[in-house]
N, C-alpha and C. Protein backbone atom coordinates (compact mmCIF):
# COMPACT_ATOMS: atom_id res chain seq x y z
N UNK A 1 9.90 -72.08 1.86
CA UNK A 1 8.89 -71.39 2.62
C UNK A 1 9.43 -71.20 4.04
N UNK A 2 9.50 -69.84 4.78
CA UNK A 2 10.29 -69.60 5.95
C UNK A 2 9.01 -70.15 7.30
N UNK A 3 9.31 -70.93 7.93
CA UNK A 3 8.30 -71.58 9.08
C UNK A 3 8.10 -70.18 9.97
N UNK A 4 6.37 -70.44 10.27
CA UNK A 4 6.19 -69.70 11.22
C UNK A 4 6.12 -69.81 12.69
N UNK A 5 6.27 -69.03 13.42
CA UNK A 5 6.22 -68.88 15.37
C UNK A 5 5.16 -68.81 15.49
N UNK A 6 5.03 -68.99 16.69
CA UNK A 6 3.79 -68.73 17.59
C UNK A 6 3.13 -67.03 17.60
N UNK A 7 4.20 -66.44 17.70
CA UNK A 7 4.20 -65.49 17.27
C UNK A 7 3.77 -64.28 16.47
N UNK A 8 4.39 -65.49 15.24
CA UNK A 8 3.95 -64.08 13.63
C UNK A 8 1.87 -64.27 13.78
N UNK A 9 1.70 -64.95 13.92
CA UNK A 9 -0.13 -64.72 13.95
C UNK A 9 -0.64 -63.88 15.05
N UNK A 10 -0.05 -64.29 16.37
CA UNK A 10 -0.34 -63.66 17.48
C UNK A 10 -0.31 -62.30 17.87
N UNK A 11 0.37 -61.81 16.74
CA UNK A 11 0.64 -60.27 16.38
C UNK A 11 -0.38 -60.03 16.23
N UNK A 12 -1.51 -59.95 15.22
CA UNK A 12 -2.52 -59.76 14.22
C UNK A 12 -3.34 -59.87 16.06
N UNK A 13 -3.32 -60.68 16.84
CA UNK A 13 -4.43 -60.94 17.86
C UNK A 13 -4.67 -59.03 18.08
N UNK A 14 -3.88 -58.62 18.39
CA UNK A 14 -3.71 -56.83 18.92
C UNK A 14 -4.70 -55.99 18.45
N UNK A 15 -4.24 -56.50 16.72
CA UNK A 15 -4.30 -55.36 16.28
C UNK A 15 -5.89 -55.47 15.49
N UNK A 16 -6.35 -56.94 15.80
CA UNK A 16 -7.75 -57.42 14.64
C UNK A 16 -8.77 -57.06 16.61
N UNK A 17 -8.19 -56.77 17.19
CA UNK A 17 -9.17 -56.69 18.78
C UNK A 17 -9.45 -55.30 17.94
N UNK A 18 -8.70 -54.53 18.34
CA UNK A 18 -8.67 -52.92 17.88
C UNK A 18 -9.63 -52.25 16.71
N UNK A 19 -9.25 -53.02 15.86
CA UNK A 19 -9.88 -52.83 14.67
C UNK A 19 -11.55 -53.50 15.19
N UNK A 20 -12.01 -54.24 15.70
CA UNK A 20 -13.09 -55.04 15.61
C UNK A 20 -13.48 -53.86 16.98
N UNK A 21 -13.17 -53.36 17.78
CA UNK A 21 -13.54 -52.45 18.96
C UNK A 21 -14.00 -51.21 18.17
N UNK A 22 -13.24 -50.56 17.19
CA UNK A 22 -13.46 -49.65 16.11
C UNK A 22 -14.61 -50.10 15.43
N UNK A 23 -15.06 -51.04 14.96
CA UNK A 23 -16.03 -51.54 14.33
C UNK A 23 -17.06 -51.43 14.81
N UNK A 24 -16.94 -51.89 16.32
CA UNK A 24 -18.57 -52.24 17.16
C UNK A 24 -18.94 -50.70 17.42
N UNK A 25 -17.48 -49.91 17.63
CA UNK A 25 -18.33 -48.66 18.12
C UNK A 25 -19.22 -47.95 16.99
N UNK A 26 -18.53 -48.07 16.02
CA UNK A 26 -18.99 -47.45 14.47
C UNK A 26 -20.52 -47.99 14.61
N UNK A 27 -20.62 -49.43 14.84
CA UNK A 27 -22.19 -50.29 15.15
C UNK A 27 -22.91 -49.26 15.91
N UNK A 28 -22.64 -49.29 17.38
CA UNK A 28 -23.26 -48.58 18.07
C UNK A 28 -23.82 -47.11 18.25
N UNK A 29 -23.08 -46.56 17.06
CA UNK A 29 -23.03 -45.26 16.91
C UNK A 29 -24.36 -45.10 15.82
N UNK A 30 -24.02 -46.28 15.26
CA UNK A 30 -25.28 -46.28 13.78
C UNK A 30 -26.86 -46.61 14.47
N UNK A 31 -26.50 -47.15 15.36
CA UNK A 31 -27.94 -48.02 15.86
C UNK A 31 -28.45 -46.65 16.85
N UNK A 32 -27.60 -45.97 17.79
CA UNK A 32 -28.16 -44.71 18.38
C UNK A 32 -29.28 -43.70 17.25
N UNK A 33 -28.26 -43.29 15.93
CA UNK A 33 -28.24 -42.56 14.83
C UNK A 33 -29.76 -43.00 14.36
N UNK A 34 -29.81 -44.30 14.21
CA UNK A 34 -31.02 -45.11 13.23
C UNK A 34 -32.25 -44.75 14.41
N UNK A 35 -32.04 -45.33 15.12
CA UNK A 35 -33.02 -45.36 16.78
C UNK A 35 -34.03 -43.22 16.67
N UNK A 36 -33.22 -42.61 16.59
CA UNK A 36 -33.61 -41.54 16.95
C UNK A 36 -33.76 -41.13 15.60
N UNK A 37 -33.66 -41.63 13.91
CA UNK A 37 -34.39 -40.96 12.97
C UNK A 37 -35.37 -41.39 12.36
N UNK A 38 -35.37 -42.87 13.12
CA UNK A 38 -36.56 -43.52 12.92
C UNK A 38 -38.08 -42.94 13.51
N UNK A 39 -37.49 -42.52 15.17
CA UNK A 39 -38.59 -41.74 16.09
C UNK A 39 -38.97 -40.28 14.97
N UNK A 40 -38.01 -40.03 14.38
CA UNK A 40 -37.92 -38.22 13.87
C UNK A 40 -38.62 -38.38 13.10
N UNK A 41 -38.44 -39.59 11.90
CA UNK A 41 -39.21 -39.93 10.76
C UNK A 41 -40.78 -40.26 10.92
N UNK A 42 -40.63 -41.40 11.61
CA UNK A 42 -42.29 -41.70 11.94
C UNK A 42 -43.02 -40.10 12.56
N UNK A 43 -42.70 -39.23 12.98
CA UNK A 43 -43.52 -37.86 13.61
C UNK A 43 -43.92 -37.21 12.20
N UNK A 44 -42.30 -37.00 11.74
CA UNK A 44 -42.48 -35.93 10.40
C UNK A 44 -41.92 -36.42 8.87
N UNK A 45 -42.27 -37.34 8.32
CA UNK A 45 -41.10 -37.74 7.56
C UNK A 45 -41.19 -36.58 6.45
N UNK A 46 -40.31 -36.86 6.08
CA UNK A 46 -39.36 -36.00 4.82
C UNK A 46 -38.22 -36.92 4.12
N UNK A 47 -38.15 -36.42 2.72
CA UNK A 47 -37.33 -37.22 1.83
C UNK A 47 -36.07 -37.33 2.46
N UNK A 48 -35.73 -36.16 3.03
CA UNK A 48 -33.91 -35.95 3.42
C UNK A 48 -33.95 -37.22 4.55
N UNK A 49 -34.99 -37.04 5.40
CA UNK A 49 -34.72 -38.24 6.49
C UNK A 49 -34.70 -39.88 5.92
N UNK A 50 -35.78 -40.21 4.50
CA UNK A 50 -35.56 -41.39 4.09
C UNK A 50 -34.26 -41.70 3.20
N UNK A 51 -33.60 -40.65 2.60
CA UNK A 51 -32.38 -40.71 2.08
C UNK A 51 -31.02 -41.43 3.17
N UNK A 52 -31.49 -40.48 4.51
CA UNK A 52 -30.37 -40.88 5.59
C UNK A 52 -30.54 -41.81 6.12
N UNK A 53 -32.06 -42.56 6.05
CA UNK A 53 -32.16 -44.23 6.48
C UNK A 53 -31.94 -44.94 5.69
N UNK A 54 -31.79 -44.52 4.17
CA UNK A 54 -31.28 -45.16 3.51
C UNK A 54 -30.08 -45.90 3.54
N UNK A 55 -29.21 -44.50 3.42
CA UNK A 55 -27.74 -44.47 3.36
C UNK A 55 -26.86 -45.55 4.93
N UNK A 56 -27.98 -44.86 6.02
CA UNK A 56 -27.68 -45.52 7.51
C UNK A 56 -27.79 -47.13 7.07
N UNK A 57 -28.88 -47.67 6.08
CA UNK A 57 -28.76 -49.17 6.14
C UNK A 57 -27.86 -49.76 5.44
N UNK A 58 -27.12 -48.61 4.14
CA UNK A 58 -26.19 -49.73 3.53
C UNK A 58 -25.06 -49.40 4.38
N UNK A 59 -24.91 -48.53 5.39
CA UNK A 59 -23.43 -48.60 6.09
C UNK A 59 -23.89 -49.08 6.93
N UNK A 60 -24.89 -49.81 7.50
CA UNK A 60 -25.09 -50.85 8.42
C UNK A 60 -24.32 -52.35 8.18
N UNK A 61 -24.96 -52.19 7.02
CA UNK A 61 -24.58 -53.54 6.65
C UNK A 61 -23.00 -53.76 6.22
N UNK A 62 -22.54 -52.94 5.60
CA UNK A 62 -21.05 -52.82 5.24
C UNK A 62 -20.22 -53.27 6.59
N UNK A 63 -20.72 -52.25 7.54
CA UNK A 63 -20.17 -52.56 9.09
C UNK A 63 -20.53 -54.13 9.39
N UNK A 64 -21.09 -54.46 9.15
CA UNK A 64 -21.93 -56.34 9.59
C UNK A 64 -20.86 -56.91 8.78
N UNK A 65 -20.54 -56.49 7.10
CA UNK A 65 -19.47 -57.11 6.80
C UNK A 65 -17.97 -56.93 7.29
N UNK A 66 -17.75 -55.98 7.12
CA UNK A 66 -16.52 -55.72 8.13
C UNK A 66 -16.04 -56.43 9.22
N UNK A 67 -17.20 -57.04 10.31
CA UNK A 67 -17.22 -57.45 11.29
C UNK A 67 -17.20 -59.33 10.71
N UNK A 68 -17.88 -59.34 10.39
CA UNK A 68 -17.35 -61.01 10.29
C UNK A 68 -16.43 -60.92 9.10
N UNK A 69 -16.24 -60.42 8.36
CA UNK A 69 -14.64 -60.47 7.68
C UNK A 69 -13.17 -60.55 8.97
N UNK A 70 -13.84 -59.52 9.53
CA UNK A 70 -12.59 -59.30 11.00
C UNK A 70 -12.39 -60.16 12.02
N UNK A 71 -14.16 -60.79 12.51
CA UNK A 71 -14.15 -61.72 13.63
C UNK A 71 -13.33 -63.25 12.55
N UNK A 72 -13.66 -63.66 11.49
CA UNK A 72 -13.18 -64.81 10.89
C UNK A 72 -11.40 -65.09 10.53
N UNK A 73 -11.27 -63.51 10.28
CA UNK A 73 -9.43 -63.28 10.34
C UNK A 73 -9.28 -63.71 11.33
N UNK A 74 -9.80 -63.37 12.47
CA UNK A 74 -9.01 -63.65 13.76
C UNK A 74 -9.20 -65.46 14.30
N UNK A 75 -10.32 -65.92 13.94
CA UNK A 75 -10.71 -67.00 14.21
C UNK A 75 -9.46 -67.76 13.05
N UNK A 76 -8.82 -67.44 12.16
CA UNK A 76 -8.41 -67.97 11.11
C UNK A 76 -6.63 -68.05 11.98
N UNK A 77 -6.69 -66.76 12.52
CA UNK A 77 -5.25 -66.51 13.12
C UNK A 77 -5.02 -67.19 14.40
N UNK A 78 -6.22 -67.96 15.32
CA UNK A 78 -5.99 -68.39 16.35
C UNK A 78 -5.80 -69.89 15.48
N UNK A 79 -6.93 -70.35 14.24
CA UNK A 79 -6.36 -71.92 13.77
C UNK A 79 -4.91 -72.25 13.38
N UNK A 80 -4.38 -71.03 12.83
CA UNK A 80 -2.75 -71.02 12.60
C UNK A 80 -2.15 -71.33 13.33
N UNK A 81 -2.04 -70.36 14.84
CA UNK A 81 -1.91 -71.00 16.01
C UNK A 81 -1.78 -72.29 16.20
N UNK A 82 -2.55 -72.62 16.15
CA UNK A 82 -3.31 -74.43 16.37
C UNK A 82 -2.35 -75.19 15.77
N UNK A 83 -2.36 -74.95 14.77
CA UNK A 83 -1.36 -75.44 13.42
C UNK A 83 0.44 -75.80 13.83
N UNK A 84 0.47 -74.37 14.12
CA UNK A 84 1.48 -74.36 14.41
C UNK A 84 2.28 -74.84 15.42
N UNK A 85 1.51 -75.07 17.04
CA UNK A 85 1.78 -75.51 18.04
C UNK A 85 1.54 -77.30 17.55
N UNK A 86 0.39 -77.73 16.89
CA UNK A 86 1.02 -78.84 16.68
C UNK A 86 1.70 -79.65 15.47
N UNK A 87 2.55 -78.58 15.00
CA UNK A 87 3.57 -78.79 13.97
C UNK A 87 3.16 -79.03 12.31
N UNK A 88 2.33 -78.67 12.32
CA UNK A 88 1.76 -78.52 10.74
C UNK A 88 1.98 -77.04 9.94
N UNK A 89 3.50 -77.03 10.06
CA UNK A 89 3.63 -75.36 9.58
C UNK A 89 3.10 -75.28 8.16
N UNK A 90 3.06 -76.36 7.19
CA UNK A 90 2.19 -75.94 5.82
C UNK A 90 0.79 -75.62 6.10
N UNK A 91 0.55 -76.56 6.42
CA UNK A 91 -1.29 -75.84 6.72
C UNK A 91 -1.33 -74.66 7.34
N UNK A 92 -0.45 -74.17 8.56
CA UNK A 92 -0.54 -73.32 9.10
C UNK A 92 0.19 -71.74 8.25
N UNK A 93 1.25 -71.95 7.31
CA UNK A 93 1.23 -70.85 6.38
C UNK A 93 0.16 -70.26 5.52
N UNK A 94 -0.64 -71.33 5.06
CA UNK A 94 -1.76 -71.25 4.43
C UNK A 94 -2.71 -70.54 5.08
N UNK A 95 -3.50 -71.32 6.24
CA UNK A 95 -4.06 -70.72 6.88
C UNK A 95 -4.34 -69.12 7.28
N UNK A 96 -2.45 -68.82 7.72
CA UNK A 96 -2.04 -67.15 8.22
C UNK A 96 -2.55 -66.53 6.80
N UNK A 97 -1.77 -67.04 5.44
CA UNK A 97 -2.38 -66.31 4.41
C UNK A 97 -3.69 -65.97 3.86
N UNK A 98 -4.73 -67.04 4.63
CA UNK A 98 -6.29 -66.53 4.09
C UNK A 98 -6.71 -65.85 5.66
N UNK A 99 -5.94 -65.33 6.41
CA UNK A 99 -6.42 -64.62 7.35
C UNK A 99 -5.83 -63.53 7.74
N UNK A 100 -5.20 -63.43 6.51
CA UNK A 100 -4.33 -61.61 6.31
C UNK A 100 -5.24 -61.12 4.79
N UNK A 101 -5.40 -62.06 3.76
CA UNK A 101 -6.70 -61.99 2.93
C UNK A 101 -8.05 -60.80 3.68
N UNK A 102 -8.17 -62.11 4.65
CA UNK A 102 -9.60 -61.45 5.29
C UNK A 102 -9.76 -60.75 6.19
N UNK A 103 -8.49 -60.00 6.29
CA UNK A 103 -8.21 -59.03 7.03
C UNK A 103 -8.53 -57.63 6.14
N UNK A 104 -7.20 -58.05 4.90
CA UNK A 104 -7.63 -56.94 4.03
C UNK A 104 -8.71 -56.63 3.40
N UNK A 105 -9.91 -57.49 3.27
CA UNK A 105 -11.17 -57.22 2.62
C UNK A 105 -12.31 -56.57 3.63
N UNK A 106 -11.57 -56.90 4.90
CA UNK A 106 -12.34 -55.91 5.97
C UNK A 106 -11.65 -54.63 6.12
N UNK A 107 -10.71 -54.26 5.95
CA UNK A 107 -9.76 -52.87 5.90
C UNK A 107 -10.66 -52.11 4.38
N UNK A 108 -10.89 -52.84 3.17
CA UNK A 108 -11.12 -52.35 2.42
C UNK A 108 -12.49 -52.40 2.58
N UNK A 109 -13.51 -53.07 2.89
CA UNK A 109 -14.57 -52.72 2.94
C UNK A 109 -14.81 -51.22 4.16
N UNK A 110 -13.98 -51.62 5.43
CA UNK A 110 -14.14 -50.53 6.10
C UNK A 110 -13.42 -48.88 5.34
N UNK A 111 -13.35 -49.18 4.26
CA UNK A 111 -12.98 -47.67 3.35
C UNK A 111 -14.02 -47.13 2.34
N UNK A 112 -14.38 -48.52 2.06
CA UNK A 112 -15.55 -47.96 1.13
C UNK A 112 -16.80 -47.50 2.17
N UNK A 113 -17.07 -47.69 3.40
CA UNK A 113 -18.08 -47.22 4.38
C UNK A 113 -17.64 -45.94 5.06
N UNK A 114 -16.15 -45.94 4.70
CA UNK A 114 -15.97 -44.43 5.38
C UNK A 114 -16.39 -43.60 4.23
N UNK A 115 -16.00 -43.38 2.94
CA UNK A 115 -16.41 -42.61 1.68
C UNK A 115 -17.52 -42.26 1.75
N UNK A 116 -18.77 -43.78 2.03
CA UNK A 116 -20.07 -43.23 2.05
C UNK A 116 -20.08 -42.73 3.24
N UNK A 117 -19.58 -42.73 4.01
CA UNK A 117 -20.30 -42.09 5.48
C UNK A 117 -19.86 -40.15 5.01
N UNK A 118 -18.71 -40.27 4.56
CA UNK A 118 -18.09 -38.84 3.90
C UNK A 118 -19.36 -38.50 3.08
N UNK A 119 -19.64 -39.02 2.30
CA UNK A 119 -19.97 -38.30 1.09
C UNK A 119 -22.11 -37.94 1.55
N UNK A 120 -22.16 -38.85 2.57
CA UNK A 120 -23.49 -38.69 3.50
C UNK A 120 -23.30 -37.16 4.24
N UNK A 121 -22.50 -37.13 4.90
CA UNK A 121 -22.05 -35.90 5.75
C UNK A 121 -21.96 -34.60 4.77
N UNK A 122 -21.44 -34.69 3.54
CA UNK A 122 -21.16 -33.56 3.09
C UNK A 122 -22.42 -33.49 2.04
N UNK A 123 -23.30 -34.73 1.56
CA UNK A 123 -24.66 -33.77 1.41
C UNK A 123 -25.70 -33.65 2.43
N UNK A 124 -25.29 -33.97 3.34
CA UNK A 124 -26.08 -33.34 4.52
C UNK A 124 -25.63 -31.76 4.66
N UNK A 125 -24.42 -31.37 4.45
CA UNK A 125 -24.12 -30.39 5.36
C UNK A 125 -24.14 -29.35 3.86
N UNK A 126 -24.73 -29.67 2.77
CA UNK A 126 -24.72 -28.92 1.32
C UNK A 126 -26.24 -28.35 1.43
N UNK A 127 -27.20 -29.02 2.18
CA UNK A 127 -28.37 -28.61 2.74
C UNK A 127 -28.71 -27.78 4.06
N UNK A 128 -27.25 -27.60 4.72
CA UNK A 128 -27.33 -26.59 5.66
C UNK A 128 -27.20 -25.02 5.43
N UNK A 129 -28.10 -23.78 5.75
CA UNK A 129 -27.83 -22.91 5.59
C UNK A 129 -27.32 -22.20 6.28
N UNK A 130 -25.98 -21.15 5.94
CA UNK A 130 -25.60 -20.35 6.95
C UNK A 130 -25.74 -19.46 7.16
N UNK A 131 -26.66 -19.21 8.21
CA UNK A 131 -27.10 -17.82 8.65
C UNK A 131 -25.79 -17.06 9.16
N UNK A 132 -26.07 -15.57 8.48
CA UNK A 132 -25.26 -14.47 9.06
C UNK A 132 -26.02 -13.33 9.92
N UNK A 133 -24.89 -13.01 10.42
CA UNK A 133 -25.18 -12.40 11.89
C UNK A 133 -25.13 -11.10 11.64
């Protein structure tokens, strides 16, 4: 088994910020989105609007998973760290490996929330008509 640096985890610090900054905005973007079809809904509701609060809550939540899948990688990559500075490179290989795991199950969950967010958008926009001029 090749020992790890301080280093090989500290990489992942970069790039799990980034990804988790991508995440919150995706959050914030949903909670604007929810905020103002909730106001739209309660005035006038319509099926199309409970479909899109629908859809808005399971990519809410997908994003909630994403996010502690991502915040726990990283919490997993600073214990490696730990590990490693005080010389327990087995635990600390281990460790790096269930926090590249839970890295990828947040990469993959954040794919299956982009699809639905796709496949939201394009029957939204299958209900738009285009007027000609």
């Amino acid at each position: 088994m090749k020992e790890l640096t301080l280093t090989t985890p500290s990489i992942l610090f970069s790039a799990i910020s980034l990804i988790m900054l991508a995440y919150t905005n995706r959050f914030l973007a949903y909670a604007a989105v929810i905020r103002s079809l909730r106001t739209e809904h309660e005035q006038h509701p319509t099926p199309m609007a409970q479909k899109q609060i629908d859809n808005l809550r399971k990519r809410l939540y997908l994003t909630r998973s994403m996010q502690i899948f991502g915040v726990t990688s990283l919490l997993f990559c600073v214990v490696c760290t730990l590990f490693i500075y005080i010389g327990w490179q087995t635990t600390a290989v281990y460790i790096f490996g269930i926090a590249l795991l839970l890295l990828v199950i947040s990469l993959g969950i954040s794919i299956r929330e982009i699809l639905i967010s796709v496949n939201a958008l394009e029957h939204y926009l299958d209900h738009v008509k285009i007027k000609k001029g």
